[in-house]
N, C-alpha and C. Protein backbone atom coordinates (compact mmCIF):
# COMPACT_ATOMS: atom_id res chain seq x y z
N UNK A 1 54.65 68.28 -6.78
CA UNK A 1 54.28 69.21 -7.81
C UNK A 1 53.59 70.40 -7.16
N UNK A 2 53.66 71.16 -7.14
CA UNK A 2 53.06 72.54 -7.49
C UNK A 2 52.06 73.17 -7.73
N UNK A 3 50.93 73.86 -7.30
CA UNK A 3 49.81 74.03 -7.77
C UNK A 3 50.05 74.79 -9.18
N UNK A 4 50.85 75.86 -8.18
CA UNK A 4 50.90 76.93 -9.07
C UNK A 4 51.86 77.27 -10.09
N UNK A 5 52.68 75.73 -10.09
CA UNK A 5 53.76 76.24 -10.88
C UNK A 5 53.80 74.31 -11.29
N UNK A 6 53.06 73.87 -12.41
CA UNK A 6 52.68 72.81 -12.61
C UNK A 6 53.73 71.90 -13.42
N UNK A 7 54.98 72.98 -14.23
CA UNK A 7 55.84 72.45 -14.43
C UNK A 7 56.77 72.14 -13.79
N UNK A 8 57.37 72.80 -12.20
CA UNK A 8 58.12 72.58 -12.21
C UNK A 8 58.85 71.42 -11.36
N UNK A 9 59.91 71.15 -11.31
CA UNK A 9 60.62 69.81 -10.85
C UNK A 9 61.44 69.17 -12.26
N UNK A 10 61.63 68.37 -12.45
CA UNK A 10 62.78 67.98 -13.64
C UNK A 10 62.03 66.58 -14.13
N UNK A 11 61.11 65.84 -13.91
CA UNK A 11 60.65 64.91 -14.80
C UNK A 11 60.96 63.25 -14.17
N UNK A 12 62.05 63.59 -13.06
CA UNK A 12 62.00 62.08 -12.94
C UNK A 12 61.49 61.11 -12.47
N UNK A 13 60.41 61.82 -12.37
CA UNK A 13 58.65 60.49 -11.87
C UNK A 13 59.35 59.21 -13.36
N UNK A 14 59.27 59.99 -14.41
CA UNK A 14 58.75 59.33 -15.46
C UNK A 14 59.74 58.14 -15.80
N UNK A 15 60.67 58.17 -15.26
CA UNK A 15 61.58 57.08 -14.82
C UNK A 15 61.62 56.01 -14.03
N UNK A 16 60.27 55.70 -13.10
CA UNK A 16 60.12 55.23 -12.15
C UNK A 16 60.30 53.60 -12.68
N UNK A 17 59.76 53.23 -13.58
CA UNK A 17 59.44 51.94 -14.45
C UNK A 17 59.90 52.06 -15.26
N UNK A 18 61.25 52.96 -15.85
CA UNK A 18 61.88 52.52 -16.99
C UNK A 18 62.87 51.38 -16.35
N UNK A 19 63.23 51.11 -17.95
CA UNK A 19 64.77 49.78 -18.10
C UNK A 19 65.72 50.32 -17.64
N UNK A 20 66.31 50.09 -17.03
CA UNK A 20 68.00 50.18 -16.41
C UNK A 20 68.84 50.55 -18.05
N UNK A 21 69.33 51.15 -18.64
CA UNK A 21 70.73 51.48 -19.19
C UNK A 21 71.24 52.59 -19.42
N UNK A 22 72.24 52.73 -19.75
CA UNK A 22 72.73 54.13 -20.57
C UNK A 22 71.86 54.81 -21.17
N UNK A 23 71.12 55.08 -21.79
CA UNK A 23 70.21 55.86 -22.78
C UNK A 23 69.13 56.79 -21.42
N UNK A 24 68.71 55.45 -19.99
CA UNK A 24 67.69 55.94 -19.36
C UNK A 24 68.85 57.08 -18.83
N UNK A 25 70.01 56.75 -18.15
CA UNK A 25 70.50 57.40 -17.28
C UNK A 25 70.99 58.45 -17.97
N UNK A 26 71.20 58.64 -19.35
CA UNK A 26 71.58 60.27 -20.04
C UNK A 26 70.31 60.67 -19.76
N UNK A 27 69.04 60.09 -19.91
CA UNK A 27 68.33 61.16 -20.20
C UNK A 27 67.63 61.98 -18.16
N UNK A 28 68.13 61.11 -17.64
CA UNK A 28 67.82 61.59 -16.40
C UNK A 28 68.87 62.42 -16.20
N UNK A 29 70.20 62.49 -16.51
CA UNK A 29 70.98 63.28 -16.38
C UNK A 29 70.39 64.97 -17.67
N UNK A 30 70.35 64.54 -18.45
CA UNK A 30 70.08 65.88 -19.54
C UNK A 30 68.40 66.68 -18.24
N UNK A 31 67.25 65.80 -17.89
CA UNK A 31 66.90 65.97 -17.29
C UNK A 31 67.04 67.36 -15.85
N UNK A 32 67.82 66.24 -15.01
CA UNK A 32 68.35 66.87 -13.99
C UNK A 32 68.83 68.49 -14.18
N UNK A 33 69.98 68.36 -14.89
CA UNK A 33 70.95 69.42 -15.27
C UNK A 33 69.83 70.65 -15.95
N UNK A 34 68.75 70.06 -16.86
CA UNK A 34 68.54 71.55 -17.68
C UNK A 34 67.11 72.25 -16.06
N UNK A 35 66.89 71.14 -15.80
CA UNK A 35 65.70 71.75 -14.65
C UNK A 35 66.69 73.05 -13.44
N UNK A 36 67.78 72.10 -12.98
CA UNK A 36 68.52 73.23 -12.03
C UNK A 36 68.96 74.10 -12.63
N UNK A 37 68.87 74.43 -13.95
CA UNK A 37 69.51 75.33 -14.70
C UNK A 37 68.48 76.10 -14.81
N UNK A 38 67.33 75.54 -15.16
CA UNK A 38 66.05 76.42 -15.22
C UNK A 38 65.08 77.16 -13.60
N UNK A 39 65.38 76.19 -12.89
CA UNK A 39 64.69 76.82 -11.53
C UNK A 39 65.55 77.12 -10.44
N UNK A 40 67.28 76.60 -10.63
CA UNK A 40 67.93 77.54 -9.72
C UNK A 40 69.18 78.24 -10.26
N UNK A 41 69.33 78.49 -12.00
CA UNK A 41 70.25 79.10 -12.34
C UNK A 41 70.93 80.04 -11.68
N UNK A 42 69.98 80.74 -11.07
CA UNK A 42 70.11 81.99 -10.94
C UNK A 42 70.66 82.33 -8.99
N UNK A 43 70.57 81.04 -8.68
CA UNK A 43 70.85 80.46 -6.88
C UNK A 43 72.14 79.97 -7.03
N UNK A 44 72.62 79.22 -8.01
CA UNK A 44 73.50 78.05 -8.20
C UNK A 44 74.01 77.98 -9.49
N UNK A 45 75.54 77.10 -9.29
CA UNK A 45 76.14 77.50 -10.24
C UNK A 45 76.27 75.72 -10.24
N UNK A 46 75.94 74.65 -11.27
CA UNK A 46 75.77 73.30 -11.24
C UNK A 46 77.26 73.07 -11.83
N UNK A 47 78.37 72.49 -11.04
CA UNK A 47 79.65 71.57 -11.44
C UNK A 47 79.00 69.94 -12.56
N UNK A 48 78.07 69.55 -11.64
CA UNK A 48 78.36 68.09 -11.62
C UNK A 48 77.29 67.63 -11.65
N UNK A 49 76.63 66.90 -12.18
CA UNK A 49 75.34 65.78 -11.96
C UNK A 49 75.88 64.77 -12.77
N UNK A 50 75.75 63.93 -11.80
CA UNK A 50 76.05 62.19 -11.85
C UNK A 50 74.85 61.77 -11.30
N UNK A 51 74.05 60.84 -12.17
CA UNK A 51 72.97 59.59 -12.10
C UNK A 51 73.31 58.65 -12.67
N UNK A 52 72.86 57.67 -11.30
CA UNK A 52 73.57 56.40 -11.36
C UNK A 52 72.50 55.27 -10.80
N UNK A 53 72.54 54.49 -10.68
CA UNK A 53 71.45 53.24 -10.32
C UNK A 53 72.16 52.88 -8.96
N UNK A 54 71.03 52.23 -8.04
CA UNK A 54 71.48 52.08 -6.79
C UNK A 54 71.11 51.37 -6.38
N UNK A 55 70.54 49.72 -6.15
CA UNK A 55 70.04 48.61 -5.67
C UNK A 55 68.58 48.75 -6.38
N UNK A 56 68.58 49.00 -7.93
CA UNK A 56 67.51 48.90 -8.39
C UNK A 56 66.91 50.46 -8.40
N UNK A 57 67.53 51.80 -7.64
CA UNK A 57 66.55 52.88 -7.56
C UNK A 57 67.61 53.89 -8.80
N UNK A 58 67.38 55.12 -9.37
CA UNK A 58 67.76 56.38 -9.49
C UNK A 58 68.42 56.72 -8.11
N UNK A 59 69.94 57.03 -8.56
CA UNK A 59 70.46 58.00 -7.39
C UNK A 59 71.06 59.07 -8.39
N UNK A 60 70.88 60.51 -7.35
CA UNK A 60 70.87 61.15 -8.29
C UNK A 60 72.32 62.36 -7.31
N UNK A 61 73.22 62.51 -7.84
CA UNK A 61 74.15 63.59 -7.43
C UNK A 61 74.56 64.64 -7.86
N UNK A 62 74.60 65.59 -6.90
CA UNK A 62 74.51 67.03 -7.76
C UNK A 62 75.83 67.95 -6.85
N UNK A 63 76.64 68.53 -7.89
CA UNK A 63 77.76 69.08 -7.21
C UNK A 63 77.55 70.57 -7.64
N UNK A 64 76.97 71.83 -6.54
CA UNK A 64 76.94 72.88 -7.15
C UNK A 64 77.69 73.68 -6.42
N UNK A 65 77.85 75.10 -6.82
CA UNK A 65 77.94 75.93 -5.54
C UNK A 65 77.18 77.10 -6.05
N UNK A 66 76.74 77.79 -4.41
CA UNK A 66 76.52 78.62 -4.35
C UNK A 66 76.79 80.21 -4.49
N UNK A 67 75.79 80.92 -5.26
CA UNK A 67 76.31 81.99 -5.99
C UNK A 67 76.42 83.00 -5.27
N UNK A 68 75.78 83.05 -4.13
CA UNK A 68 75.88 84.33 -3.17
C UNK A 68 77.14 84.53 -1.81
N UNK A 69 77.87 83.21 -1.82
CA UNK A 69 78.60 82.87 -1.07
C UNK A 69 80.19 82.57 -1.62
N UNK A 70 79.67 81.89 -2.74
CA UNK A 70 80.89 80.55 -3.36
C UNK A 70 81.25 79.42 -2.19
N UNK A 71 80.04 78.56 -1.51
CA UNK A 71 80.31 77.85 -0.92
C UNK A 71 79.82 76.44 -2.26
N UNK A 72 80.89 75.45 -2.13
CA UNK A 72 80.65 74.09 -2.97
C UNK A 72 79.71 73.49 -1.89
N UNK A 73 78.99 72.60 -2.63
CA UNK A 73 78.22 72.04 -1.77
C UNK A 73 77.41 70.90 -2.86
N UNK A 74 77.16 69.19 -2.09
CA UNK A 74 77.05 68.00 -2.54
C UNK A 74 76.31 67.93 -2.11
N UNK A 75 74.74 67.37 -3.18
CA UNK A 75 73.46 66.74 -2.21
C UNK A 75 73.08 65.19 -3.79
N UNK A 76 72.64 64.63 -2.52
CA UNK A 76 72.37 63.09 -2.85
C UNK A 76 70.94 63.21 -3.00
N UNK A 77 69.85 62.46 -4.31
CA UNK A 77 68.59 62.21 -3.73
C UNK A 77 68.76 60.79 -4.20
N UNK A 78 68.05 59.57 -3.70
CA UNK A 78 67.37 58.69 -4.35
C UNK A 78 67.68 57.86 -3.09
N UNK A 79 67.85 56.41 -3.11
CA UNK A 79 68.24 55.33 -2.01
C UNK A 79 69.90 55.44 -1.82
């Protein structure tokens, strides 16, 4: 987090100890998607976010490309 900018990041601490199902993983996805929309709209152009469960963790995939280039480009966070 941020000193100075206390909102930002996309929320998915708050997932850490939820239940495993469909309902958690839309909302980490609605999540994901509106944050890169909000803090790198303007960097990136978002194809794809897929969240998915991964030996018990959030994995989280993001297919964007870049707006100053048009290079596609895939990044993974979680286990």
């Amino acid at each position: 987090m941020s000193a100075n900018r206390p909102d930002f990041g996309s929320g998915l601490l708050q997932f850490v100890f939820a239940h495993e199902s469909a309902e958690t993983l839309a909302a980490a996805h609605f999540l994901v998607q509106g944050a890169l929309q909000q803090w790198l709209g303007d960097v990136i152009d978002v194809e794809d976010v897929e969240v998915r469960t991964a030996e018990a963790a959030l994995q989280v995939v993001v297919r964007y490309t870049v707006l100053h280039n048009n290079q596609v480009q895939t990044a993974t966070f979680g286990s």
